[in-house]
PDB file of N, CA and C in Angstrom:
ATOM      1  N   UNK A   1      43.405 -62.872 -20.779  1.00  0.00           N
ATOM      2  CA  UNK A   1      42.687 -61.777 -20.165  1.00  0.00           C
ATOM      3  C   UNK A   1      43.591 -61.118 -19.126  1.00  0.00           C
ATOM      4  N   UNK A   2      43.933 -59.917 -19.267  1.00  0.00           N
ATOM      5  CA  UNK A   2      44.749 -59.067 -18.283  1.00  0.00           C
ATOM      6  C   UNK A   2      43.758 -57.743 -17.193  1.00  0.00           C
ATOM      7  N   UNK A   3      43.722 -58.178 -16.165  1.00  0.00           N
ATOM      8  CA  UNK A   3      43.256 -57.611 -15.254  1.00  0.00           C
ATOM      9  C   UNK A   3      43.675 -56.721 -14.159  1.00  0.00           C
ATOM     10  N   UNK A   4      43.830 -55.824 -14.033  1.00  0.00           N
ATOM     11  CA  UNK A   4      44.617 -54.520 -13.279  1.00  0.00           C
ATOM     12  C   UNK A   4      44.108 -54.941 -12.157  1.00  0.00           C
ATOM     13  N   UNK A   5      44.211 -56.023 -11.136  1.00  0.00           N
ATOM     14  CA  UNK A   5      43.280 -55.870  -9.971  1.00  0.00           C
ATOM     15  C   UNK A   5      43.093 -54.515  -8.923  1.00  0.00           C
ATOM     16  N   UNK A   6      44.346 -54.361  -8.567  1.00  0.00           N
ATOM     17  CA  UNK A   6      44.382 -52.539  -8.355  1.00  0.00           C
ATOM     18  C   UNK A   6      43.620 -51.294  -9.114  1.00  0.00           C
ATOM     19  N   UNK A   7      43.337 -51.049 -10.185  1.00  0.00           N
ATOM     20  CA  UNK A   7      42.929 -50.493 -10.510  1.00  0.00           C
ATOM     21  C   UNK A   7      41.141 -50.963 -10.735  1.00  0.00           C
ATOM     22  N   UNK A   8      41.010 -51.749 -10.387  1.00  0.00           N
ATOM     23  CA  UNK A   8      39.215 -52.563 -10.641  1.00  0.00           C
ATOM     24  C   UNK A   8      38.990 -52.814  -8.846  1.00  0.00           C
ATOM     25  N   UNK A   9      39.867 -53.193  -8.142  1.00  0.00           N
ATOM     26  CA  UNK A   9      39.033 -52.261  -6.697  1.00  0.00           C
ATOM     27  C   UNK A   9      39.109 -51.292  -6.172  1.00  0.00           C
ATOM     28  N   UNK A  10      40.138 -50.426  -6.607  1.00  0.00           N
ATOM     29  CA  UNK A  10      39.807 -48.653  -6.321  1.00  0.00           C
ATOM     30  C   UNK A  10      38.825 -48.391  -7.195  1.00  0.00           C
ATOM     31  N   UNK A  11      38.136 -48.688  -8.540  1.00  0.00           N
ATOM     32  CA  UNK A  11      36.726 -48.451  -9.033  1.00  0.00           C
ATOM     33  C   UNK A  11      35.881 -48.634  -8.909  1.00  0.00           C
ATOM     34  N   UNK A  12      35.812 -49.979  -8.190  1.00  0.00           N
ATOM     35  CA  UNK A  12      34.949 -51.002  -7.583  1.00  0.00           C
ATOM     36  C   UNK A  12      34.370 -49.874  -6.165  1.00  0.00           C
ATOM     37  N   UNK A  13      35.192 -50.016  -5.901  1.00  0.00           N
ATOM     38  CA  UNK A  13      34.867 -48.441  -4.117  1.00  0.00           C
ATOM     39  C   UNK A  13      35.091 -47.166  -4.327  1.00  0.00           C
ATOM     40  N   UNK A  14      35.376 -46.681  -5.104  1.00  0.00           N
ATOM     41  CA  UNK A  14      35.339 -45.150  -5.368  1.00  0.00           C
ATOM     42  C   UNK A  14      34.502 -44.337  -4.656  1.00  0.00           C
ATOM     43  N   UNK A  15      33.093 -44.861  -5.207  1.00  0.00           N
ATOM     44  CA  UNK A  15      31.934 -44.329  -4.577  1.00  0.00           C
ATOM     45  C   UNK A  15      31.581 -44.702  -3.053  1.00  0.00           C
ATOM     46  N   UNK A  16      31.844 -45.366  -2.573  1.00  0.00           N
ATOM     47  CA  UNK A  16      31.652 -46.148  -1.651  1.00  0.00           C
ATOM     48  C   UNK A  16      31.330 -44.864  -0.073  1.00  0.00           C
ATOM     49  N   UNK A  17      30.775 -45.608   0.919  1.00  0.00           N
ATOM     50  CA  UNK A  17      30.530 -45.005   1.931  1.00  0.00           C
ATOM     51  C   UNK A  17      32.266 -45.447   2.874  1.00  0.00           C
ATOM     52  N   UNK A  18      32.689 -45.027   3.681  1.00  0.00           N
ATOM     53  CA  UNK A  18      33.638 -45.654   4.838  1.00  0.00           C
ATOM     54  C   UNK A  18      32.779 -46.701   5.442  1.00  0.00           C
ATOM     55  N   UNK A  19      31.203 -46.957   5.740  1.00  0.00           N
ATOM     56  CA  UNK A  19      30.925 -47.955   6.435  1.00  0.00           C
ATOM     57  C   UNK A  19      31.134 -49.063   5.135  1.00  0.00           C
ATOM     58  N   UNK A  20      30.540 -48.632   3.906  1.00  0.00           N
ATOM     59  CA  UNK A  20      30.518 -49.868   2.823  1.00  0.00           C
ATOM     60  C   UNK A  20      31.685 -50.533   2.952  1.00  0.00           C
ATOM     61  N   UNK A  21      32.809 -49.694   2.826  1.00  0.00           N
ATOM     62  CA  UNK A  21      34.030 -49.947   2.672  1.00  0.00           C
ATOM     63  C   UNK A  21      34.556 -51.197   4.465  1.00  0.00           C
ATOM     64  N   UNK A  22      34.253 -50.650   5.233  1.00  0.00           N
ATOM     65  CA  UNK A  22      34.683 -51.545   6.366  1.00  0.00           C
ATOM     66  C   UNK A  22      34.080 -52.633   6.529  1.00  0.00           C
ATOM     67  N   UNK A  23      32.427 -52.931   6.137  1.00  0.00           N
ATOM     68  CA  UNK A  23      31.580 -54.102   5.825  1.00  0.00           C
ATOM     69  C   UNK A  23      32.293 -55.134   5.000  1.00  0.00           C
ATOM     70  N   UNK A  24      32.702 -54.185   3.590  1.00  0.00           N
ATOM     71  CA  UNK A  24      33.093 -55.388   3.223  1.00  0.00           C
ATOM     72  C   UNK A  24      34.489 -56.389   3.235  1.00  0.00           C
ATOM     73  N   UNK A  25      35.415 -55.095   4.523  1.00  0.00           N
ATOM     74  CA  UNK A  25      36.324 -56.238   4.501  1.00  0.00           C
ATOM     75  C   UNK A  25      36.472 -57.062   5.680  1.00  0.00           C
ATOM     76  N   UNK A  26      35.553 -56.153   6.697  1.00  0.00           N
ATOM     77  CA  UNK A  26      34.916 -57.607   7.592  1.00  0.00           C
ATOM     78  C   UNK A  26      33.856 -58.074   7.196  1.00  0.00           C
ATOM     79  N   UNK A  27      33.247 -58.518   5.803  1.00  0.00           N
ATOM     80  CA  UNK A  27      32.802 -59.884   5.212  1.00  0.00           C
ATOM     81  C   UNK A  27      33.754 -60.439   4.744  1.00  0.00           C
ATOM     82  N   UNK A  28      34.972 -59.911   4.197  1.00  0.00           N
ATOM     83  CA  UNK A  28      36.216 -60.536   3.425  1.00  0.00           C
ATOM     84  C   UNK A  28      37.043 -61.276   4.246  1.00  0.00           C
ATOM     85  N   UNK A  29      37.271 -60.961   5.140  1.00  0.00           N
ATOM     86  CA  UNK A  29      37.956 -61.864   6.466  1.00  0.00           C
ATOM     87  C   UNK A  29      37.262 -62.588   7.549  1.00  0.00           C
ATOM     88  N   UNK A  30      35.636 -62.523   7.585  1.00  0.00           N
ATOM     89  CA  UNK A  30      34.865 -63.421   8.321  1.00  0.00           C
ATOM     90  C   UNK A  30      34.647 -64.287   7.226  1.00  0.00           C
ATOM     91  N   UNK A  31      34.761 -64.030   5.986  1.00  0.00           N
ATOM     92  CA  UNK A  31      34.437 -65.592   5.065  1.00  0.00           C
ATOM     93  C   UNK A  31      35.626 -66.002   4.833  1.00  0.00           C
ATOM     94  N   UNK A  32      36.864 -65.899   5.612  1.00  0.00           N
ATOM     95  CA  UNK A  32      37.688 -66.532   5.614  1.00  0.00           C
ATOM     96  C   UNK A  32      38.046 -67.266   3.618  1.00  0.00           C
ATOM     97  N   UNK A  33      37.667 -66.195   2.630  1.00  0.00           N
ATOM     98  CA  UNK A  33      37.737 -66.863   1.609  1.00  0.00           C
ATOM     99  C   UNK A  33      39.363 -66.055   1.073  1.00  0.00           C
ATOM    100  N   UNK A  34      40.045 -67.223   0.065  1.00  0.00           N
ATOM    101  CA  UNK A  34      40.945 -66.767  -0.415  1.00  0.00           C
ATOM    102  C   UNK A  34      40.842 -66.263  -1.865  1.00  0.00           C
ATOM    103  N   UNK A  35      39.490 -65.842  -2.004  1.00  0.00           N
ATOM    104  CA  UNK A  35      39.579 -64.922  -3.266  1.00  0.00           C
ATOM    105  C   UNK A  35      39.587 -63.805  -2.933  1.00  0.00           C
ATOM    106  N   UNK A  36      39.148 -63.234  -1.820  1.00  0.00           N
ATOM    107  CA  UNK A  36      39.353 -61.769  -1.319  1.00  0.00           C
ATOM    108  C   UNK A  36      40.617 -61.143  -0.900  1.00  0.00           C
ATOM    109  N   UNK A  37      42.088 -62.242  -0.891  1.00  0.00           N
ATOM    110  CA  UNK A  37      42.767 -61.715  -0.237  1.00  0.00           C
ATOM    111  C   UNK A  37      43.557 -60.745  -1.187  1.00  0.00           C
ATOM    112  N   UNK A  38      43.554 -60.653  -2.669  1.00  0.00           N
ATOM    113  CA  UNK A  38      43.856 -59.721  -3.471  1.00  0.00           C
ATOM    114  C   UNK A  38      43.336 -58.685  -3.314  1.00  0.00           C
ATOM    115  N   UNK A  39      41.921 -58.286  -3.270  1.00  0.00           N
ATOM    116  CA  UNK A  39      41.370 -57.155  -2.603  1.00  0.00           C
ATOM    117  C   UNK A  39      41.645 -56.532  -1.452  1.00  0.00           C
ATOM    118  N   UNK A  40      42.137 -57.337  -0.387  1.00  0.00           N
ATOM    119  CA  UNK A  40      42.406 -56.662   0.933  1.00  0.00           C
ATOM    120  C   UNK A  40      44.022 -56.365   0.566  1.00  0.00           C
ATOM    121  N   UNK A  41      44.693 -56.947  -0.553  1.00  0.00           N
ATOM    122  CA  UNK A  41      45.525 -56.454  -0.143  1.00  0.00           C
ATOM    123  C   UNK A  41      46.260 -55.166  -1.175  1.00  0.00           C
ATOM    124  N   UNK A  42      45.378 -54.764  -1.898  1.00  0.00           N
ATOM    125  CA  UNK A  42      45.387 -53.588  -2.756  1.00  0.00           C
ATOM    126  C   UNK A  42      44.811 -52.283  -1.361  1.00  0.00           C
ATOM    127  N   UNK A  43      43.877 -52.881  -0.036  1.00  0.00           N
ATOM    128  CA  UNK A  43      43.637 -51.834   0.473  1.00  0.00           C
ATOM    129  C   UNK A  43      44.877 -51.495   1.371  1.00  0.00           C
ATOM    130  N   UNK A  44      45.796 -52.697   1.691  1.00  0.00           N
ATOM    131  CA  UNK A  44      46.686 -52.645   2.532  1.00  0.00           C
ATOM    132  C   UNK A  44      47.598 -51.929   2.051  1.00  0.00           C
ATOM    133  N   UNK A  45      48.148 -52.261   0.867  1.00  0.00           N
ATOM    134  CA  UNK A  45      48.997 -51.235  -0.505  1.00  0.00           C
ATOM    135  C   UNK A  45      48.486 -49.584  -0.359  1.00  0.00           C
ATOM    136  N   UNK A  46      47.244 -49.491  -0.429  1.00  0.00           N
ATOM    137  CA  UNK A  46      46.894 -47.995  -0.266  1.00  0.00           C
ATOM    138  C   UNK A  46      47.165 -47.574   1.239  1.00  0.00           C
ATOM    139  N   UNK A  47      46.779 -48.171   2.007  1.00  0.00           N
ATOM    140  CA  UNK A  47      46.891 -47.422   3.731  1.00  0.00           C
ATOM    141  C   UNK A  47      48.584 -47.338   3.762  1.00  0.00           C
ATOM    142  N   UNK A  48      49.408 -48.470   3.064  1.00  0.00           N
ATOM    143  CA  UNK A  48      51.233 -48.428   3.656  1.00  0.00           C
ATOM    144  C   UNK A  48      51.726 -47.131   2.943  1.00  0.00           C
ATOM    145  N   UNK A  49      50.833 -47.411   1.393  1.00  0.00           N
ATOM    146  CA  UNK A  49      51.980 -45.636   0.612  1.00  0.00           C
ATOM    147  C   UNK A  49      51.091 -44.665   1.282  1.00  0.00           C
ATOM    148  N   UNK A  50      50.533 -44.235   2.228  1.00  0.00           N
ATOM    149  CA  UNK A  50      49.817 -43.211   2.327  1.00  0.00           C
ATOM    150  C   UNK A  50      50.324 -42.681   4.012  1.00  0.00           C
ATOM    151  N   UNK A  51      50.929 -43.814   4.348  1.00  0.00           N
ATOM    152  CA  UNK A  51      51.389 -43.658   6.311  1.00  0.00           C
ATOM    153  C   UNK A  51      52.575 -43.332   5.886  1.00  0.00           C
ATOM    154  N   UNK A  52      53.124 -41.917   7.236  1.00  0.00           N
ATOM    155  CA  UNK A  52      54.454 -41.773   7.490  1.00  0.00           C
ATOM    156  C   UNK A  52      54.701 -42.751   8.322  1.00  0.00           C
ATOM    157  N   UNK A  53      56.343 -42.747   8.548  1.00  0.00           N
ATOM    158  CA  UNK A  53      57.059 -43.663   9.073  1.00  0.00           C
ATOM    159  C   UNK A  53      56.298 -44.396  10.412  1.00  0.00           C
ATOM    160  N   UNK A  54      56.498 -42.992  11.023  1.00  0.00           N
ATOM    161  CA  UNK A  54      55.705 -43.558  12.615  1.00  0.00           C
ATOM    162  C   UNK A  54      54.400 -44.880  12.385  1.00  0.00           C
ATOM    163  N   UNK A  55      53.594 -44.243  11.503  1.00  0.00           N
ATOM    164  CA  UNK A  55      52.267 -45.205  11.154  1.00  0.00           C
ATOM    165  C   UNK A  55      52.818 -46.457  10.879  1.00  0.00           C
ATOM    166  N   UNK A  56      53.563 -46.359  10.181  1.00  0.00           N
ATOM    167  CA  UNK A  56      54.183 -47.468   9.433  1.00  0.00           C
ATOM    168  C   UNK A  56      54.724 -48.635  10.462  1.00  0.00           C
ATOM    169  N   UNK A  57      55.548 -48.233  11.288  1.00  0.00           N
ATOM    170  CA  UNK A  57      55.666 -48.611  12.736  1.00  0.00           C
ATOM    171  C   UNK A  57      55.224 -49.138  13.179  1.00  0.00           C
ATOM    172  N   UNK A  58      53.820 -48.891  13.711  1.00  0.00           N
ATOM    173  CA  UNK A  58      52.680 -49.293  14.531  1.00  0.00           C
ATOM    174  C   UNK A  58      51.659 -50.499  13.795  1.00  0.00           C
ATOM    175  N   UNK A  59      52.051 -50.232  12.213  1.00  0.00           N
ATOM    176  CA  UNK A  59      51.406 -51.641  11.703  1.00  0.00           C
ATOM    177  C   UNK A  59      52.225 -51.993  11.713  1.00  0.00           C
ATOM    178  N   UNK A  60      53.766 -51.972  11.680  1.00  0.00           N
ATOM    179  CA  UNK A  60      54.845 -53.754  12.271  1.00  0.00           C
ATOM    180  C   UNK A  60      54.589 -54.084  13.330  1.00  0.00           C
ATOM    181  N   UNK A  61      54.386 -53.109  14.194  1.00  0.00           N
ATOM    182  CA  UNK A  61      54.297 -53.532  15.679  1.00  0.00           C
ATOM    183  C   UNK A  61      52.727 -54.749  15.580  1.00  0.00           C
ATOM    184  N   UNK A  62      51.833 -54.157  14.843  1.00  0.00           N
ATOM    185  CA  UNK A  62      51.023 -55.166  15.197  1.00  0.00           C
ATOM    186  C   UNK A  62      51.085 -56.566  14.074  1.00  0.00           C
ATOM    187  N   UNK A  63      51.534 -55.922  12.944  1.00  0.00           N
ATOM    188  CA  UNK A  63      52.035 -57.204  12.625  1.00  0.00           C
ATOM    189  C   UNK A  63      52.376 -58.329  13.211  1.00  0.00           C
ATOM    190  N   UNK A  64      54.028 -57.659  13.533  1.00  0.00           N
ATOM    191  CA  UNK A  64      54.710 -58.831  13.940  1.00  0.00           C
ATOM    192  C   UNK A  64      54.407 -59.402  15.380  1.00  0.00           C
ATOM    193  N   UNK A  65      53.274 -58.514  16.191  1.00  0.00           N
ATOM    194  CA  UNK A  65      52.758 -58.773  17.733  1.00  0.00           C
ATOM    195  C   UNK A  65      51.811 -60.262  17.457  1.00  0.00           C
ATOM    196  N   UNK A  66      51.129 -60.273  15.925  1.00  0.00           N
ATOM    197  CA  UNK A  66      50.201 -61.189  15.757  1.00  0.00           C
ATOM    198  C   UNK A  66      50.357 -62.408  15.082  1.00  0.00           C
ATOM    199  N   UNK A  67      51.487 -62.312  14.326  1.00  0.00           N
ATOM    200  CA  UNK A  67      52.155 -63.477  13.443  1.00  0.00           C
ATOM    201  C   UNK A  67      53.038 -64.341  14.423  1.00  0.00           C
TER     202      UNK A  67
END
């Protein structure tokens, strides 16, 4: 079975509200579960190709401020 996970949670939220969308990834990181972390990180994939440099920046900065 071959599964596009990228392409099945941008369909999965398409429709979605911005609150739906922020609910569920603070349920995804308060359930501390590791099946969600493919999902969060197809959203992380969308926010990095979508930031210019500067943006880009400011999530290393907090990156690496928190690791």
């Amino acid at each position: 079975m071959d599964i596009d996970i990228r392409k099945y949670i941008k369909d999965n939220f398409k429709d979605s509200k911005k609150e739906d969308i922020r609910n569920s990834i603070d349920a995804s990181i308060k359930e501390n579960d590791e099946v969600t972390l493919p999902g969060l990180g197809v959203f992380f994939e969308i926010l990095w190709n979508n930031s210019d440099d500067q943006y880009k920046e400011k999530i290393l900065d907090i990156l690496k401020s928190n690791i």
